[in-house]
C-alpha atoms as a PDB file:
ATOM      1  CA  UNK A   1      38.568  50.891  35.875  1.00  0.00           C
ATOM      2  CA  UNK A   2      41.869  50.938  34.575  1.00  0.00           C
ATOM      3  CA  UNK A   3      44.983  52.943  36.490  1.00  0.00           C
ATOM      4  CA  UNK A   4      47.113  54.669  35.055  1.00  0.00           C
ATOM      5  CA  UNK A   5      50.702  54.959  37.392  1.00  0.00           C
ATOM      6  CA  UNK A   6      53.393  57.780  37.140  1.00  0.00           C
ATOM      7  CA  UNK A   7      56.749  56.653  38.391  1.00  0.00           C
ATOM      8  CA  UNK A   8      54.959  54.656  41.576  1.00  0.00           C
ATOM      9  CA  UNK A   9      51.934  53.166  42.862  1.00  0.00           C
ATOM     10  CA  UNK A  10      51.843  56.482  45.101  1.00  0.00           C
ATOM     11  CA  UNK A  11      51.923  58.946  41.931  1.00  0.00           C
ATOM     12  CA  UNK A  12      48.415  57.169  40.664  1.00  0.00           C
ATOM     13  CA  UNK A  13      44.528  57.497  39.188  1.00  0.00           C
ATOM     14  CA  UNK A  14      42.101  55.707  38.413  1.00  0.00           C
ATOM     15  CA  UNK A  15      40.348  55.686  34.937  1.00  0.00           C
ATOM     16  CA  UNK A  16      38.407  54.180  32.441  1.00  0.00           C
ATOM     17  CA  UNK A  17      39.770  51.745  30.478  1.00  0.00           C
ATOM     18  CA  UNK A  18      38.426  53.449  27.269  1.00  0.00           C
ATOM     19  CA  UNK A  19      39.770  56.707  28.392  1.00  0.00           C
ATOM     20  CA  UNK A  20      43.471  55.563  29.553  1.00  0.00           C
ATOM     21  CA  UNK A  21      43.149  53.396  25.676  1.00  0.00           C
ATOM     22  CA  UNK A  22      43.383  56.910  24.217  1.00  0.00           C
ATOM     23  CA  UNK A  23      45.399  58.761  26.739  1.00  0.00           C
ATOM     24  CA  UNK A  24      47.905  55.921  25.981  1.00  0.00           C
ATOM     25  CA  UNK A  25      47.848  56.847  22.463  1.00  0.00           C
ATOM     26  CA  UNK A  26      48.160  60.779  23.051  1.00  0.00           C
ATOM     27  CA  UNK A  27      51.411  59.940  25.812  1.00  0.00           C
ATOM     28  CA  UNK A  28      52.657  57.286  23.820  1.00  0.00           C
ATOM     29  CA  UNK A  29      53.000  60.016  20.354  1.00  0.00           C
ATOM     30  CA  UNK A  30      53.950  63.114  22.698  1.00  0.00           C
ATOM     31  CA  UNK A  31      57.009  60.926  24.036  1.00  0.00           C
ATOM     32  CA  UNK A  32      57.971  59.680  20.976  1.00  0.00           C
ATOM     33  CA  UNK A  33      58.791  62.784  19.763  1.00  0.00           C
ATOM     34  CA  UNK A  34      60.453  64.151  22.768  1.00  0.00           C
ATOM     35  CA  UNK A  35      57.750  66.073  23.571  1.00  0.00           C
ATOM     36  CA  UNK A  36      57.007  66.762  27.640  1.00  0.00           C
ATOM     37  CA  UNK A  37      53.803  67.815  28.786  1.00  0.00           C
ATOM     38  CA  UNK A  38      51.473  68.265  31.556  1.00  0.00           C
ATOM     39  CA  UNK A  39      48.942  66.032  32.586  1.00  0.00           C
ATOM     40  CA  UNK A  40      45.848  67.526  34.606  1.00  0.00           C
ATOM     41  CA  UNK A  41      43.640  64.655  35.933  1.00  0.00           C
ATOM     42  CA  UNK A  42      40.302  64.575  38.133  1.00  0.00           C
ATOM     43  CA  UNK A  43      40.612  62.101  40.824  1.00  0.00           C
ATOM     44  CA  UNK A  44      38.010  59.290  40.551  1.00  0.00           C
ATOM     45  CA  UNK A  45      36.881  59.637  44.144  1.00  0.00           C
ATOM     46  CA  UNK A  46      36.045  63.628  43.342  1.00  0.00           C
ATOM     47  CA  UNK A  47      38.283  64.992  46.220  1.00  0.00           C
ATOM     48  CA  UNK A  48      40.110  67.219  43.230  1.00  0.00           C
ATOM     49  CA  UNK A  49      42.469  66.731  40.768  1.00  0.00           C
ATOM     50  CA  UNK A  50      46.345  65.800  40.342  1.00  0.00           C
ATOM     51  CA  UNK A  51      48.813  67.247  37.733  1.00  0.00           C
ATOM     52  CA  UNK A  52      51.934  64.866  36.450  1.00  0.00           C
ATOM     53  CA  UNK A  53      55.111  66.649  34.427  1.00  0.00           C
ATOM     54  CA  UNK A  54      54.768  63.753  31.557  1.00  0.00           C
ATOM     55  CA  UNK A  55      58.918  63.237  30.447  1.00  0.00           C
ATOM     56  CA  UNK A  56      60.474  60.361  29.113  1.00  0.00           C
ATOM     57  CA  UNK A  57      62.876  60.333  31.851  1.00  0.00           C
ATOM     58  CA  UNK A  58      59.784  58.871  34.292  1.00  0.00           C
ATOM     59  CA  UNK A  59      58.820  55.143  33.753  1.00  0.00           C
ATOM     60  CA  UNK A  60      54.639  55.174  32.998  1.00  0.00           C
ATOM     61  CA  UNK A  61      52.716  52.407  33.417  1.00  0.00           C
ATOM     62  CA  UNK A  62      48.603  52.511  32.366  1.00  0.00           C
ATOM     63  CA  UNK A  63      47.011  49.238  33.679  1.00  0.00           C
ATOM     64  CA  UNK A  64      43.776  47.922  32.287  1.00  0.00           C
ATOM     65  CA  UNK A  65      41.304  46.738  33.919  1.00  0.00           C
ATOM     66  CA  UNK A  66      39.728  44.182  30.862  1.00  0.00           C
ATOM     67  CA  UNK A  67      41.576  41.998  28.483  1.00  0.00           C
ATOM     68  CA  UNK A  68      39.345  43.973  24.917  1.00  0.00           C
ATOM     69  CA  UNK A  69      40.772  46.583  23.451  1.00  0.00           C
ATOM     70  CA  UNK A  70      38.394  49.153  22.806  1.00  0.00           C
ATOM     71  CA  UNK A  71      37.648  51.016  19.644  1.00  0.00           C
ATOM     72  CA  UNK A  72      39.320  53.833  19.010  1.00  0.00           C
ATOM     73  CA  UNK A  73      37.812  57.121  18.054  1.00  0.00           C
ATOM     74  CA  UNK A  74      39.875  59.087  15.949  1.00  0.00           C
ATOM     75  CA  UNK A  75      38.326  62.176  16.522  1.00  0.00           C
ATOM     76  CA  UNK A  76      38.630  61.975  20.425  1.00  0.00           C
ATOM     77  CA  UNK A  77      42.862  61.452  19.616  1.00  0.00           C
ATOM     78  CA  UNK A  78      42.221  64.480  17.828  1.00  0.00           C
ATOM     79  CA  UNK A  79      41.067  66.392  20.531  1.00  0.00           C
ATOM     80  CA  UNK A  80      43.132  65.309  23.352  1.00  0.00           C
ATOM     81  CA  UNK A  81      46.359  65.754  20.899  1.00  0.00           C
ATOM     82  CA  UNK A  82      45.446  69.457  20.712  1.00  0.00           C
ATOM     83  CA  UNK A  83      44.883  69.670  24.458  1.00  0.00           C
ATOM     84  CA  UNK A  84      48.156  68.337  25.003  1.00  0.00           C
ATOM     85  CA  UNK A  85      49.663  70.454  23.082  1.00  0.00           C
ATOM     86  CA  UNK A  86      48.424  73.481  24.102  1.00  0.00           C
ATOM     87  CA  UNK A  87      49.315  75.893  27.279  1.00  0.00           C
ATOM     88  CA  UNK A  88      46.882  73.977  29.754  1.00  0.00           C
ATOM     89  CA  UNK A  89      48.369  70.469  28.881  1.00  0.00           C
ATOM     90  CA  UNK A  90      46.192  67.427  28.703  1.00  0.00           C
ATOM     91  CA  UNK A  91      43.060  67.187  30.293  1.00  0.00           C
ATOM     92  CA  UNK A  92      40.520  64.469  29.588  1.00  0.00           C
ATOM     93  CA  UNK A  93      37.924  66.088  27.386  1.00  0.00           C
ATOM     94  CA  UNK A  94      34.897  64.798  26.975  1.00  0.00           C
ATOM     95  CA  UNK A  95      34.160  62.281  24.019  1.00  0.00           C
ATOM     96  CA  UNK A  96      33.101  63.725  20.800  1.00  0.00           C
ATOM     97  CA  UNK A  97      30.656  61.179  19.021  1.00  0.00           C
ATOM     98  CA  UNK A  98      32.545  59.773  15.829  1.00  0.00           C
ATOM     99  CA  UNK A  99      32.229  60.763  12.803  1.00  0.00           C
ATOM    100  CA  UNK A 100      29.442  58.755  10.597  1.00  0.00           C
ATOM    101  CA  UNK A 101      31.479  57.560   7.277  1.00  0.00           C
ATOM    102  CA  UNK A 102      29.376  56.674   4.358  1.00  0.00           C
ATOM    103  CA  UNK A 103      29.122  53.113   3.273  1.00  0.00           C
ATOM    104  CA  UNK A 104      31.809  53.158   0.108  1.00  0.00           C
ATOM    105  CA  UNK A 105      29.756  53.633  -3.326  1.00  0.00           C
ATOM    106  CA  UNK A 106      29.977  50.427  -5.556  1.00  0.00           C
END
């Protein structure tokens, strides 16, 4: 389990390290571009969830748990990109199974 940490260790949750790998992607390509958002998170310990104002202004820090970086599935950026741009804000979504890519024709 990976955390990831808003501003302090008080403003945190706990995640999976493959899931924070590709939130880090989504917050790190929303703040690039100047783009705030909301962040709508279940709590790991299912007591409810917590919602962080995402800004460049706040320092973020997303601690992993293991040293491997996992693989990255394209079509899951996809997904959360959309959700993070749309009127709800991010939300983890679930995992959409990648997409099967034909061996290259010799």
């Amino acid at each position: 389990m990976g955390r990831f940490i808003y501003d302090t260790m008080a403003n945190s949750v706990e995640l999976e390290d493959r899931t924070l790998a590709h939130l880090r992607i989504v917050i790190m390509n929303k703040l690039r571009r100047s783009e705030p958002f909301m962040f709508d998170v279940e709590l790991g310990d299912g007591t409810g969830r917590r919602s962080f104002w995402i800004h460049p202004a706040v320092p973020i820090q997303l601690q992993f748990h293991g040293t491997r970086h996992p693989r990255i599935n394209r079509a899951w950026i996809d997904e959360l990109m959309l959700a993070a741009s749309g009127p709800n804000g991010l939300t983890v979504v679930p995992e959409p199974p990648e997409p099967v890519v034909p061996p290259a024709e010799q």
